[in-house]
PDB file of N, CA and C in Angstrom:
ATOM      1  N   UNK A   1      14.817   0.520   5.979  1.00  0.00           N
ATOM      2  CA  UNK A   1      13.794   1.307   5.305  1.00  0.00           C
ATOM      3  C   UNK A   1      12.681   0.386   4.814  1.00  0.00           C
ATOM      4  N   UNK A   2      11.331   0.839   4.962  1.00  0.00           N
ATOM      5  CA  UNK A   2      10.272  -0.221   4.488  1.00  0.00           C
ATOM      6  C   UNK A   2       9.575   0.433   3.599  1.00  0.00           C
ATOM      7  N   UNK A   3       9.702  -0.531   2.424  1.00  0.00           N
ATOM      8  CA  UNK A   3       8.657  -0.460   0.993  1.00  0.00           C
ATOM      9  C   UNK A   3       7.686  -0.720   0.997  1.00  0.00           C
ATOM     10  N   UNK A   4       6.633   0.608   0.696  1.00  0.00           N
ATOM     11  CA  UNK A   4       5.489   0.516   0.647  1.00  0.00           C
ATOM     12  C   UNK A   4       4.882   0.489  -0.699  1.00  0.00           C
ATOM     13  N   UNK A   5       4.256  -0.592  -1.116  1.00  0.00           N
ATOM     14  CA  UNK A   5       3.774  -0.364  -2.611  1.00  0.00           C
ATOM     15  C   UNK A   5       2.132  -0.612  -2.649  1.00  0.00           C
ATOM     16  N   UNK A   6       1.668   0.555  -3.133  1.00  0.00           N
ATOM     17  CA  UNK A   6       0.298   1.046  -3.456  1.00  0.00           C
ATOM     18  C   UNK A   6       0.088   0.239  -4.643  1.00  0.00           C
ATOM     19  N   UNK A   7      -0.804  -0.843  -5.139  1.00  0.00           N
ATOM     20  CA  UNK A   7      -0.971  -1.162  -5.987  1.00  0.00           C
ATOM     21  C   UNK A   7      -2.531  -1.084  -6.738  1.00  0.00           C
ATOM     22  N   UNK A   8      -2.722  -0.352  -7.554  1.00  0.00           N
ATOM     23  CA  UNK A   8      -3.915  -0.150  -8.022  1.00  0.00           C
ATOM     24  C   UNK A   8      -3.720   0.963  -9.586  1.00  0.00           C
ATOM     25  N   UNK A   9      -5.023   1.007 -10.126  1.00  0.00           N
ATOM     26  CA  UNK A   9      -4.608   2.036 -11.401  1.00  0.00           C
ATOM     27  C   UNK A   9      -4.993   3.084 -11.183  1.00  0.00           C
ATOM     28  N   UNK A  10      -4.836   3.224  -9.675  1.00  0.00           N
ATOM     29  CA  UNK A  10      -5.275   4.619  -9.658  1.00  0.00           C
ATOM     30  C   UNK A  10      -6.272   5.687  -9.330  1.00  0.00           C
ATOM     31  N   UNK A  11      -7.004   4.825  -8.839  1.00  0.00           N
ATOM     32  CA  UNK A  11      -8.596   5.241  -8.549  1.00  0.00           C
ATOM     33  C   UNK A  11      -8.388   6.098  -6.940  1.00  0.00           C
ATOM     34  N   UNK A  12      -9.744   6.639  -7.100  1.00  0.00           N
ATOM     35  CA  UNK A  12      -9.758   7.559  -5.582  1.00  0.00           C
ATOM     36  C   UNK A  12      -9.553   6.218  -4.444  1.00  0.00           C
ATOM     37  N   UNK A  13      -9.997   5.054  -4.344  1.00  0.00           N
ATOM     38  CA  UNK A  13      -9.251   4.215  -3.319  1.00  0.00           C
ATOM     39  C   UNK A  13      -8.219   3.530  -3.186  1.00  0.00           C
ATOM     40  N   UNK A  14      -7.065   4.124  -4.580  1.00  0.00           N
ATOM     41  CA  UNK A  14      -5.906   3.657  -4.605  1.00  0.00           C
ATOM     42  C   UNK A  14      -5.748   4.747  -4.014  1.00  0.00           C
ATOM     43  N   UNK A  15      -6.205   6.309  -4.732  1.00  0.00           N
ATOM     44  CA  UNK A  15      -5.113   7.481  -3.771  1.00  0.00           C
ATOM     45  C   UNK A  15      -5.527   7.294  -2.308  1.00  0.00           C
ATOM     46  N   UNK A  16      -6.408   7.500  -1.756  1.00  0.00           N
ATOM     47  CA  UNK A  16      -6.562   7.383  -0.204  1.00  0.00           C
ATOM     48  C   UNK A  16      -5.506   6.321   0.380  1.00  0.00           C
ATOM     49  N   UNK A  17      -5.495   5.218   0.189  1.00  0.00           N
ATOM     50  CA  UNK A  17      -4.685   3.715   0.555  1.00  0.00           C
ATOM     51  C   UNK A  17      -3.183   4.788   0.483  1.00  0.00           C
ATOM     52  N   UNK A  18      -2.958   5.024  -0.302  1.00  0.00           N
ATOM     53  CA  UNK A  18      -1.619   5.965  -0.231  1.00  0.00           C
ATOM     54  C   UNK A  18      -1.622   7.085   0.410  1.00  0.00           C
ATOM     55  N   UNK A  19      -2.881   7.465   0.607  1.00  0.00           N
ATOM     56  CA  UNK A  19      -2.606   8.891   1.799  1.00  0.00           C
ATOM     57  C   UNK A  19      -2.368   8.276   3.153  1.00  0.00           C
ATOM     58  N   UNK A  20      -3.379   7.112   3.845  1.00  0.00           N
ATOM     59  CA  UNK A  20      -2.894   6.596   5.034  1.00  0.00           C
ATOM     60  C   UNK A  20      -1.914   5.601   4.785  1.00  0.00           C
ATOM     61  N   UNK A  21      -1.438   5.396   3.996  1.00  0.00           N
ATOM     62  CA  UNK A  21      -0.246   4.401   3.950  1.00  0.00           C
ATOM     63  C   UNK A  21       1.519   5.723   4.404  1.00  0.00           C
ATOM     64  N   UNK A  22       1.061   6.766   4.175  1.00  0.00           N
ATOM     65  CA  UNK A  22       2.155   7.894   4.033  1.00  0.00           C
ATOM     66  C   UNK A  22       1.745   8.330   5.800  1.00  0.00           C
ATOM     67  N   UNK A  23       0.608   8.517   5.802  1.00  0.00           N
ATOM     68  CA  UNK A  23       0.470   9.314   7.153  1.00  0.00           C
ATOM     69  C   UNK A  23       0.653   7.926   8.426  1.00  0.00           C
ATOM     70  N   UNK A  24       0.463   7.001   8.136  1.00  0.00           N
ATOM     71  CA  UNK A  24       0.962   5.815   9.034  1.00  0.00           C
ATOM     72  C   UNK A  24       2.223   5.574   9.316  1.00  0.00           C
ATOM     73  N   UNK A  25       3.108   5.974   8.425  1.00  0.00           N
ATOM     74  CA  UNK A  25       4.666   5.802   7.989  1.00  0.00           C
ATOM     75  C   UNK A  25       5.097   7.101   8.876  1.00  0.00           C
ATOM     76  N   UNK A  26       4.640   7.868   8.323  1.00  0.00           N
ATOM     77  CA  UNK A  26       4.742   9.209   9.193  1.00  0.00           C
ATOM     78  C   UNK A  26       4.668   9.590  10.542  1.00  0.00           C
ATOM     79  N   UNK A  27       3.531   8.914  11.107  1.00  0.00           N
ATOM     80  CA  UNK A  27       3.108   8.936  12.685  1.00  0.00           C
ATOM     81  C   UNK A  27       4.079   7.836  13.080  1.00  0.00           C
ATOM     82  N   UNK A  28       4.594   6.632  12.870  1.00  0.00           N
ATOM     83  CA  UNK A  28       5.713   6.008  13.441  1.00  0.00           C
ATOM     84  C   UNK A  28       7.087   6.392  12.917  1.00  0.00           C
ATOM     85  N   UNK A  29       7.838   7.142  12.722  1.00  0.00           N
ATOM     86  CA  UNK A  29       8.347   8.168  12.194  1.00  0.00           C
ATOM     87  C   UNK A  29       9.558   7.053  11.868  1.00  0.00           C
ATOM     88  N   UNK A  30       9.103   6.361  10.680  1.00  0.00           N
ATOM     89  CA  UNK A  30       9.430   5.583  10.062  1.00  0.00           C
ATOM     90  C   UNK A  30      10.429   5.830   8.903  1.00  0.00           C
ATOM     91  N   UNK A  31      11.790   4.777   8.189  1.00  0.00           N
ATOM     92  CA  UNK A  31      12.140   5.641   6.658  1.00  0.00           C
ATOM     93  C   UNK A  31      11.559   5.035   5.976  1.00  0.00           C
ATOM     94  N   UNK A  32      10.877   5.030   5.214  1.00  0.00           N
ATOM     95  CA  UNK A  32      10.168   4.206   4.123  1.00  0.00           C
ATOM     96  C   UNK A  32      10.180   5.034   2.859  1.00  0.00           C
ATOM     97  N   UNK A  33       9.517   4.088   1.805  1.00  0.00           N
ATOM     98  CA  UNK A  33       9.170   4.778   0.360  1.00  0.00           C
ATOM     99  C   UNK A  33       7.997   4.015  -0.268  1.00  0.00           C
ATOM    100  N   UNK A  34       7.676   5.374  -1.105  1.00  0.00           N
ATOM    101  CA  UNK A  34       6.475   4.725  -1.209  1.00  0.00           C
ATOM    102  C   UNK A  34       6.150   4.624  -2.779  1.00  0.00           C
ATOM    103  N   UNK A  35       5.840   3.597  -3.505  1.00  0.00           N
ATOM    104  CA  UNK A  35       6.107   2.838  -4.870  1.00  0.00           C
ATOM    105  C   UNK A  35       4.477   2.541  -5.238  1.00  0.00           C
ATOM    106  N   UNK A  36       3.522   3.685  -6.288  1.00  0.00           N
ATOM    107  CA  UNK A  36       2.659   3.419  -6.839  1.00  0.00           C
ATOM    108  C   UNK A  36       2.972   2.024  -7.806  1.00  0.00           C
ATOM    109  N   UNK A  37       2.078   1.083  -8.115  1.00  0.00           N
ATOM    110  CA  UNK A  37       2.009   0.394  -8.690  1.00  0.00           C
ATOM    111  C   UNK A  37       0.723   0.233  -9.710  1.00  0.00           C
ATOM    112  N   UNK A  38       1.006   0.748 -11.027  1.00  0.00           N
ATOM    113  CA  UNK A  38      -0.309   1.047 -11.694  1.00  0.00           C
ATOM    114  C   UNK A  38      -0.522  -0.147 -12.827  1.00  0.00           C
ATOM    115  N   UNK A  39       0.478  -0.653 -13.080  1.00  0.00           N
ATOM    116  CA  UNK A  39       0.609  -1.306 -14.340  1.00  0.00           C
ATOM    117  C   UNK A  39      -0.188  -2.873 -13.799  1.00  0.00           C
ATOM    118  N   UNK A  40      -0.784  -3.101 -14.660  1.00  0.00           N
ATOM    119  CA  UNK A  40      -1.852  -4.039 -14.387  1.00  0.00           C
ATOM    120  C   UNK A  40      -0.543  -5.731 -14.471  1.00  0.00           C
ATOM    121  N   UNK A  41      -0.085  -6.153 -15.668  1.00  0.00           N
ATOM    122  CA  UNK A  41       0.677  -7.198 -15.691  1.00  0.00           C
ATOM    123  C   UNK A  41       1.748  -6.984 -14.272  1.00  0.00           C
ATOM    124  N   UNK A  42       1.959  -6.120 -13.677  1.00  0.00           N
ATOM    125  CA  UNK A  42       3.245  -6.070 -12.315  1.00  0.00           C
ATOM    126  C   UNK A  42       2.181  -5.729 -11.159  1.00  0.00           C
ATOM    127  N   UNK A  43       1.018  -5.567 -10.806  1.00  0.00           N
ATOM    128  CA  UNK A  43       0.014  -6.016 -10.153  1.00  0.00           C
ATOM    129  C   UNK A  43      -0.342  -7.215 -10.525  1.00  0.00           C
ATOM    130  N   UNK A  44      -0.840  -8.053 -11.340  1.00  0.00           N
ATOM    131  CA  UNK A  44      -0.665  -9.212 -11.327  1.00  0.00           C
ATOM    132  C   UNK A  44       0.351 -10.602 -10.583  1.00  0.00           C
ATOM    133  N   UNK A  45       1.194  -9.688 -10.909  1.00  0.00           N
ATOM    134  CA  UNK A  45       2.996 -10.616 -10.624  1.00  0.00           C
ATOM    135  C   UNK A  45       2.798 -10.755  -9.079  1.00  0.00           C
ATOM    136  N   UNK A  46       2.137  -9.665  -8.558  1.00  0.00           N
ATOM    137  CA  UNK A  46       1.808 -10.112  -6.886  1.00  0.00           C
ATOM    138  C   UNK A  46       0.632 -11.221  -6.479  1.00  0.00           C
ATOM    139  N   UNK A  47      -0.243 -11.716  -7.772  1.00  0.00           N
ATOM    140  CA  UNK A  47      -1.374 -12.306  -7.047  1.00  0.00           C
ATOM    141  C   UNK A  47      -2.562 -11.814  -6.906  1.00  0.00           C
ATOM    142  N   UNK A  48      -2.540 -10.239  -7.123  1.00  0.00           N
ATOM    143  CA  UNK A  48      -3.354  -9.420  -6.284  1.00  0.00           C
ATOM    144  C   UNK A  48      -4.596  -9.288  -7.913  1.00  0.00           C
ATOM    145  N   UNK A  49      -5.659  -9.822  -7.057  1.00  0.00           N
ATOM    146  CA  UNK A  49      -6.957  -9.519  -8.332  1.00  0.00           C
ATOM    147  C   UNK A  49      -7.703  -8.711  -8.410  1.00  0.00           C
ATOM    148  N   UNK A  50      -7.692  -8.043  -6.723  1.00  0.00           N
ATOM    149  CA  UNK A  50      -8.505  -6.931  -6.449  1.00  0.00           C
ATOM    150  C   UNK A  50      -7.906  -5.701  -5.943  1.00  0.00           C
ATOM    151  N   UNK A  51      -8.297  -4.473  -6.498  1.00  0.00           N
ATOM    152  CA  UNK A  51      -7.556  -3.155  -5.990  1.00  0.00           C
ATOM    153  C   UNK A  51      -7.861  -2.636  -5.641  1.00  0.00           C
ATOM    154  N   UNK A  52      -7.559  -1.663  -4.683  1.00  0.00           N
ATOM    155  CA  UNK A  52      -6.451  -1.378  -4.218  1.00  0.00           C
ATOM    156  C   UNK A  52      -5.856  -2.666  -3.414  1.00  0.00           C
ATOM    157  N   UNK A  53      -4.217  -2.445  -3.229  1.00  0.00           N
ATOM    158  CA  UNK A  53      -3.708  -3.642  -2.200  1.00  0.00           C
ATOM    159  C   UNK A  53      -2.643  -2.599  -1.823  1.00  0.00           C
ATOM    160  N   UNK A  54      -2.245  -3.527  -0.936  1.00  0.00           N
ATOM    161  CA  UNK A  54      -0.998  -2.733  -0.235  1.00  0.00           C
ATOM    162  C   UNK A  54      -0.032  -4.137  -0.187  1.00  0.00           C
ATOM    163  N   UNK A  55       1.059  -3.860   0.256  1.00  0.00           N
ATOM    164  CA  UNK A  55       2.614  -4.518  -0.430  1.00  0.00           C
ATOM    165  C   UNK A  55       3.505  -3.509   1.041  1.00  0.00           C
ATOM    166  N   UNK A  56       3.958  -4.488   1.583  1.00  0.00           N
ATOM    167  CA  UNK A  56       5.223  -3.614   2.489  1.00  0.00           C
ATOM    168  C   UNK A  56       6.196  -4.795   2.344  1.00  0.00           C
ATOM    169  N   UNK A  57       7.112  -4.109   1.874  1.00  0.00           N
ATOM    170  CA  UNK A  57       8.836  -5.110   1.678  1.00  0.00           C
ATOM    171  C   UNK A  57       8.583  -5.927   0.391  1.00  0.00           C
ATOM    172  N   UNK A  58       7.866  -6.459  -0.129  1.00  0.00           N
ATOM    173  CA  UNK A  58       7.097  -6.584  -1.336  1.00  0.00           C
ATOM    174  C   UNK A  58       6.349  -8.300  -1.038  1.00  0.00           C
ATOM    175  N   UNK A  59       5.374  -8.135   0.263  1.00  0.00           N
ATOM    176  CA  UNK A  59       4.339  -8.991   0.611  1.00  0.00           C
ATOM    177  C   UNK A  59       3.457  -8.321   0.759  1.00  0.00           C
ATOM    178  N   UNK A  60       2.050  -8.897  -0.148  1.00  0.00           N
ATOM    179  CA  UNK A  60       1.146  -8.386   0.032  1.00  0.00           C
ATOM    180  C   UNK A  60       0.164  -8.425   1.166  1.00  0.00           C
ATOM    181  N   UNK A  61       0.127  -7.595   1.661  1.00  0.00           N
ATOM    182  CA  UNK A  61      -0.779  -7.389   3.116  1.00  0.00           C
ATOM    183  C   UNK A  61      -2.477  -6.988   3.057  1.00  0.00           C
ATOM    184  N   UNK A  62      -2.903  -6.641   2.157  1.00  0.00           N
ATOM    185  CA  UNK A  62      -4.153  -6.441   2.223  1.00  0.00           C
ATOM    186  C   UNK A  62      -4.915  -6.361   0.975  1.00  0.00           C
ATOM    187  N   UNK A  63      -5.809  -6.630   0.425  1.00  0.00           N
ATOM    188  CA  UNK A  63      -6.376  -6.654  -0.985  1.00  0.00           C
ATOM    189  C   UNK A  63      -7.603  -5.850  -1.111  1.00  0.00           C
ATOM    190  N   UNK A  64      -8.060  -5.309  -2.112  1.00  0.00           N
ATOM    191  CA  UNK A  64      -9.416  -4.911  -1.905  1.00  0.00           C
ATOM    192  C   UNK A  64     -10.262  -4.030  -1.409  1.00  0.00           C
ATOM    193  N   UNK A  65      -9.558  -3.530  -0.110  1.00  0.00           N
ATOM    194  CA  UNK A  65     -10.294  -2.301   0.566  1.00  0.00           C
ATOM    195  C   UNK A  65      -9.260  -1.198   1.023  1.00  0.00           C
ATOM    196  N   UNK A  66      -9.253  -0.319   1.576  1.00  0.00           N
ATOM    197  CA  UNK A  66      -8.581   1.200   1.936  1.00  0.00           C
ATOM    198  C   UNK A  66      -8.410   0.680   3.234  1.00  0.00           C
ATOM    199  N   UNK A  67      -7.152   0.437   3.691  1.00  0.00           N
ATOM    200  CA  UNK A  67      -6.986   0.308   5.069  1.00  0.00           C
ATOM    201  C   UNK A  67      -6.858   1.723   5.743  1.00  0.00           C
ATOM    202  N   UNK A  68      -7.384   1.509   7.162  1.00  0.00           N
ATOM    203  CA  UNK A  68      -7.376   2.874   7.632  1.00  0.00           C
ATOM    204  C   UNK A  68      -5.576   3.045   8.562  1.00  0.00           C
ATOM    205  N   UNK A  69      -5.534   4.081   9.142  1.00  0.00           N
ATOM    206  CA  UNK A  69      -4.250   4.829   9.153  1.00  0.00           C
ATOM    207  C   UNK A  69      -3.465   3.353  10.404  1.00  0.00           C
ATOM    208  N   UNK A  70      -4.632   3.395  11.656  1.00  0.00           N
ATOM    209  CA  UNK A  70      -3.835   2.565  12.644  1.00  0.00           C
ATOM    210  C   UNK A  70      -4.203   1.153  12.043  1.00  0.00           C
ATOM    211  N   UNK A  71      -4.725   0.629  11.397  1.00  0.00           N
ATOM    212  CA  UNK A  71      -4.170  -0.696  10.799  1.00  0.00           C
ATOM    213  C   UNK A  71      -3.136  -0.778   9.760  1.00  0.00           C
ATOM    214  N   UNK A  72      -2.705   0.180   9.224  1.00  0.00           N
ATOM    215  CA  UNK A  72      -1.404  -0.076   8.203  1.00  0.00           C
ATOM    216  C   UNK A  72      -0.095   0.632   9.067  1.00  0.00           C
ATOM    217  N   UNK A  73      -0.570   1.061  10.609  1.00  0.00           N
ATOM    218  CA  UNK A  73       0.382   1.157  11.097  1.00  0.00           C
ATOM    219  C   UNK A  73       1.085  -0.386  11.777  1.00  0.00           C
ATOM    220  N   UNK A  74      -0.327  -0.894  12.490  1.00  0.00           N
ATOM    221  CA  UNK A  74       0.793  -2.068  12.834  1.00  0.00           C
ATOM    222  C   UNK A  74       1.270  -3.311  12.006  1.00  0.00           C
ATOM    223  N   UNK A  75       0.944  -2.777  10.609  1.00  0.00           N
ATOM    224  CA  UNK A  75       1.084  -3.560   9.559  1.00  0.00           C
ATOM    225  C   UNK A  75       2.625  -3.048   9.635  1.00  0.00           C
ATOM    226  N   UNK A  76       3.234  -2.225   9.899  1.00  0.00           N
ATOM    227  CA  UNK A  76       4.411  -2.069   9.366  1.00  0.00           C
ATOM    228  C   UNK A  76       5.158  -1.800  10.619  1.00  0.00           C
ATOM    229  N   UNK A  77       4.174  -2.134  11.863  1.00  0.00           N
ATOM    230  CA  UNK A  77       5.474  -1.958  13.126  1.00  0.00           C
ATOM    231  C   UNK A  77       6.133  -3.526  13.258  1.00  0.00           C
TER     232      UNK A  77
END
C-alpha cells in the first residue's frame, strides 16, 4: 500500500494536489492512503519550506507547485 501525504495548511493548492494525488492513485488502481498534513512543525520535520508538497512512503517528491494527475502517477508507479 502507498502513502500519500499532502502536505500543506490547506489552501486551494493543497486541496487540488490531493484531488490529483487521489485520482492518480485511482487511475493505476492502486491501495494507497491518503494523509493531509497541516500542522506546520510535522511539515517542517520533512524539510519542506514551500507548500503544497507531496510525500509518497514518506519521501518527499515535489515542493511548491500542484502536480498534475500523469506526473504523480509515475511518481508512484
Amino acid at each position: 500500500m502507498k502513502k500519500i501525504q499532502i502536505l500543506g495548511t490547506g489552501c486551494p493548492k493543497c486541496k487540488k494536489l490531493s484531488e490529483n494525488a487521489e485520482a492518480a492513485a485511482k487511475e493505476l488502481a492502486i491501495e494507497y492512503e491518503i494523509e493531509k498534513v497541516s500542522e506546520i512543525n510535522e511539515i517542517m520535520k520533512f524539510g519542506v519550506m514551500v507548500t503544497p508538497a507531496l510525500a509518497i512512503d514518506g519521501q518527499v517528491k515535489i515542493t511548491g507547485k500542484v502536480a498534475d494527475v500523469s506526473t504523480i502517477k509515475k511518481m508512484l508507479s
